[in-house]
C-alpha atoms as a PDB file:
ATOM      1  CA  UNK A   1      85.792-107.666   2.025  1.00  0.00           C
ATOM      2  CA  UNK A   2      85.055-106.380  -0.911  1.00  0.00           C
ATOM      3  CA  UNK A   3      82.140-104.742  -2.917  1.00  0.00           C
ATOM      4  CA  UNK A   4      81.560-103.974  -6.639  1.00  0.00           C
ATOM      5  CA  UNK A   5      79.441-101.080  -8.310  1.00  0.00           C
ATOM      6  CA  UNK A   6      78.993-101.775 -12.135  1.00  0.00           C
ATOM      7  CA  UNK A   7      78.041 -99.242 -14.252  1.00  0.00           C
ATOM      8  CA  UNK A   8      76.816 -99.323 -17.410  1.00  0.00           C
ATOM      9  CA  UNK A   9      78.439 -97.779 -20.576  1.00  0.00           C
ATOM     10  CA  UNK A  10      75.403 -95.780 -20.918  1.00  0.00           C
ATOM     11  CA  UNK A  11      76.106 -94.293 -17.857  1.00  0.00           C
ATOM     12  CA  UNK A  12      77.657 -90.831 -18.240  1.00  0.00           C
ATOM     13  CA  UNK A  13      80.937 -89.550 -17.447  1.00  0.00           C
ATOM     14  CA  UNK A  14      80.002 -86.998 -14.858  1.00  0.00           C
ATOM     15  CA  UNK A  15      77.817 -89.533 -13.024  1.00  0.00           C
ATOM     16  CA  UNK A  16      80.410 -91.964 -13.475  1.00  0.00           C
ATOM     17  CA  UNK A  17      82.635 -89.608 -11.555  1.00  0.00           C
ATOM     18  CA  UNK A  18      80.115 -89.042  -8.848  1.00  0.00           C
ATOM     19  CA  UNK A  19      79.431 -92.482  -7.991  1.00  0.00           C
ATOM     20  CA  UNK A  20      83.412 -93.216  -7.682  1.00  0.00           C
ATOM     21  CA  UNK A  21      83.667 -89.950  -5.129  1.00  0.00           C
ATOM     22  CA  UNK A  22      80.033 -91.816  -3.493  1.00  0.00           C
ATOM     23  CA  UNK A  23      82.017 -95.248  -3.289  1.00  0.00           C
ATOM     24  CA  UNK A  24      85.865 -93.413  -1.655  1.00  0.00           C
ATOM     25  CA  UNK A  25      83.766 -91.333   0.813  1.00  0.00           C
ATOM     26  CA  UNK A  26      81.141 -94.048   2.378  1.00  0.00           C
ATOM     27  CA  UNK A  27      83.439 -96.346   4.088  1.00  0.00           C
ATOM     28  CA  UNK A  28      84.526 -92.777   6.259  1.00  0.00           C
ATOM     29  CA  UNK A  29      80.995 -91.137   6.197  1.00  0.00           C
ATOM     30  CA  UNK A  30      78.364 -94.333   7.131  1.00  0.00           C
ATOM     31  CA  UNK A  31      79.169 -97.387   9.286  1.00  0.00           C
ATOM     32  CA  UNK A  32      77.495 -99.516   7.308  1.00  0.00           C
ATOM     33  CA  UNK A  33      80.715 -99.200   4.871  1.00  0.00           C
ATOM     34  CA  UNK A  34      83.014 -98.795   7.552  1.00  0.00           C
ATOM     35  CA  UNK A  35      86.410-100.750   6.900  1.00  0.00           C
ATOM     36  CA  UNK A  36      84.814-101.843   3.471  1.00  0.00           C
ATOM     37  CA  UNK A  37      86.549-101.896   0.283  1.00  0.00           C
ATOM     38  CA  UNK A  38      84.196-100.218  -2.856  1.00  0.00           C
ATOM     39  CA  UNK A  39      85.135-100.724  -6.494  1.00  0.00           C
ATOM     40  CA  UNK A  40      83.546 -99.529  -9.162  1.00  0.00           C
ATOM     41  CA  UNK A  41      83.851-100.454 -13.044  1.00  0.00           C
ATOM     42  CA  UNK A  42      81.999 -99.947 -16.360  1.00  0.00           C
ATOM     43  CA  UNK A  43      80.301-103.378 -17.500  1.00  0.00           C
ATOM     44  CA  UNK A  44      77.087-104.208 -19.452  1.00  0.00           C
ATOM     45  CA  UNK A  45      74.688-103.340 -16.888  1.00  0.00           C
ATOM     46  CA  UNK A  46      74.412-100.777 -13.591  1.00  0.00           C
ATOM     47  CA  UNK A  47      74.169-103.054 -10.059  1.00  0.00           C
ATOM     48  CA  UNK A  48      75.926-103.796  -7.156  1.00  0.00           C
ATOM     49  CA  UNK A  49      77.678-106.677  -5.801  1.00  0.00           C
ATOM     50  CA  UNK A  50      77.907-107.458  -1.971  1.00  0.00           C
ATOM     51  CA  UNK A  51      78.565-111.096  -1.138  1.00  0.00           C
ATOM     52  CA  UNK A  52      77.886-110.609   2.219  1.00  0.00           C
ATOM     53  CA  UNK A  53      75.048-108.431   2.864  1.00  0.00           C
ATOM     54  CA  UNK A  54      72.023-107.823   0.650  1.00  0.00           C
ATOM     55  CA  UNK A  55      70.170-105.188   2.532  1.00  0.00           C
ATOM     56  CA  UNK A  56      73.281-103.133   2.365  1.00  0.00           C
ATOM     57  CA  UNK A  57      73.842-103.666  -1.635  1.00  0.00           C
ATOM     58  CA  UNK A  58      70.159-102.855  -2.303  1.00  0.00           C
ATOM     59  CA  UNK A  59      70.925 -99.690  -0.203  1.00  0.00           C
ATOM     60  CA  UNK A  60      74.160 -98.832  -2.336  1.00  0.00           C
ATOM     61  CA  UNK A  61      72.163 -99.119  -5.502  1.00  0.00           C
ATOM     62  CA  UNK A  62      69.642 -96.705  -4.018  1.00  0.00           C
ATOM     63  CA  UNK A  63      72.342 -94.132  -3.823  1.00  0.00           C
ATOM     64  CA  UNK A  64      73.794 -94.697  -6.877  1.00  0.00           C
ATOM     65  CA  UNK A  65      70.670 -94.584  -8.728  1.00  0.00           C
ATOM     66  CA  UNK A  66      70.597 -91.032  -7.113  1.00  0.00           C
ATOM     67  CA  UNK A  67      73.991 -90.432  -8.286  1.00  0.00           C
ATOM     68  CA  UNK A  68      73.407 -91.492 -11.645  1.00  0.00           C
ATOM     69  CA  UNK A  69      70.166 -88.878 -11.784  1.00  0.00           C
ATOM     70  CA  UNK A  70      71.628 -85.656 -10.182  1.00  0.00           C
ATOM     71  CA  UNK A  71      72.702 -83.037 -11.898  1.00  0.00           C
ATOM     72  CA  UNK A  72      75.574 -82.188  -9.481  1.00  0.00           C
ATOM     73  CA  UNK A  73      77.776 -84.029  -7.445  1.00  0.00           C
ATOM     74  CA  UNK A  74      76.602 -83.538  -3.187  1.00  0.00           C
ATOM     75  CA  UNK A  75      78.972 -86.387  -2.205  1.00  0.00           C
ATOM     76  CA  UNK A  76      80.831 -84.606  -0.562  1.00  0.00           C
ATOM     77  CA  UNK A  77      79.115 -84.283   2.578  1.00  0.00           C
ATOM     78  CA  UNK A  78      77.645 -87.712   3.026  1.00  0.00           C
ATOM     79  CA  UNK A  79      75.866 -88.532   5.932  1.00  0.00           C
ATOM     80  CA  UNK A  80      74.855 -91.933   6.713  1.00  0.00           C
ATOM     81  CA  UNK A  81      71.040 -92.612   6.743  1.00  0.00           C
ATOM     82  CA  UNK A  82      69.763 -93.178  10.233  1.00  0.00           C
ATOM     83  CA  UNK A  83      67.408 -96.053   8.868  1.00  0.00           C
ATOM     84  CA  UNK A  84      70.245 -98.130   7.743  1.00  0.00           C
ATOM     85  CA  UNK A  85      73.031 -97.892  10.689  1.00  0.00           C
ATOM     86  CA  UNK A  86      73.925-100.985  12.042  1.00  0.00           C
ATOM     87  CA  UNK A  87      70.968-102.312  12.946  1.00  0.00           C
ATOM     88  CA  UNK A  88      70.314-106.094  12.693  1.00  0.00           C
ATOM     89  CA  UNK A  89      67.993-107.207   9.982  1.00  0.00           C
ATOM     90  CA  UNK A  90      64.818-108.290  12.364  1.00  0.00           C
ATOM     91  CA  UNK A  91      64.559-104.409  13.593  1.00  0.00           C
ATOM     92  CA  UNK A  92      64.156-103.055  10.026  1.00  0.00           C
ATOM     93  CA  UNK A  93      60.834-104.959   9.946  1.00  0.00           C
END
């Protein structure tokens, strides 16, 4: 399965470069991403695409948007966040 995080051409390069490093290390840092494929390409707008799960694409896009604002890149100690590890969508309510 795959997901997809467009960013737009607005977007600069240095973010751009943090949210690919964001995308390769979540799939070995947070088990919500776990065995996941990431992409990430420029197009006309910034989102995220996950065909399968839409709590976990509105969480991506969280830490993009956090990508996109910081000034330097801290990806490379992910940690997953407790809130979101695999928990079934009736317990996050």
């Amino acid at each position: 399965m795959s997901i997809t995080i467009t960013v737009a051409p607005t977007v600069a390069r240095e973010a751009f470069a943090r949210i690919e490093a964001l995308a390769q290390g979540l799939p070995e840092t947070d088990p919500n991403f776990e065995g996941l494929s990431i992409r990430v390409e420029r197009h006309d707008f910034t989102g995220v695409r996950d065909p399968h799960d839409e709590l976990r694409a509105a969480h991506l896009l969280h830490l993009v948007e956090d990508a996109i604002e910081s000034e330097t890149s801290h990806f490379g100690e992910l940690q997953p966040s407790p809130q979101w590890e695999r928990q079934s969508p009736s317990s996050l309510f």
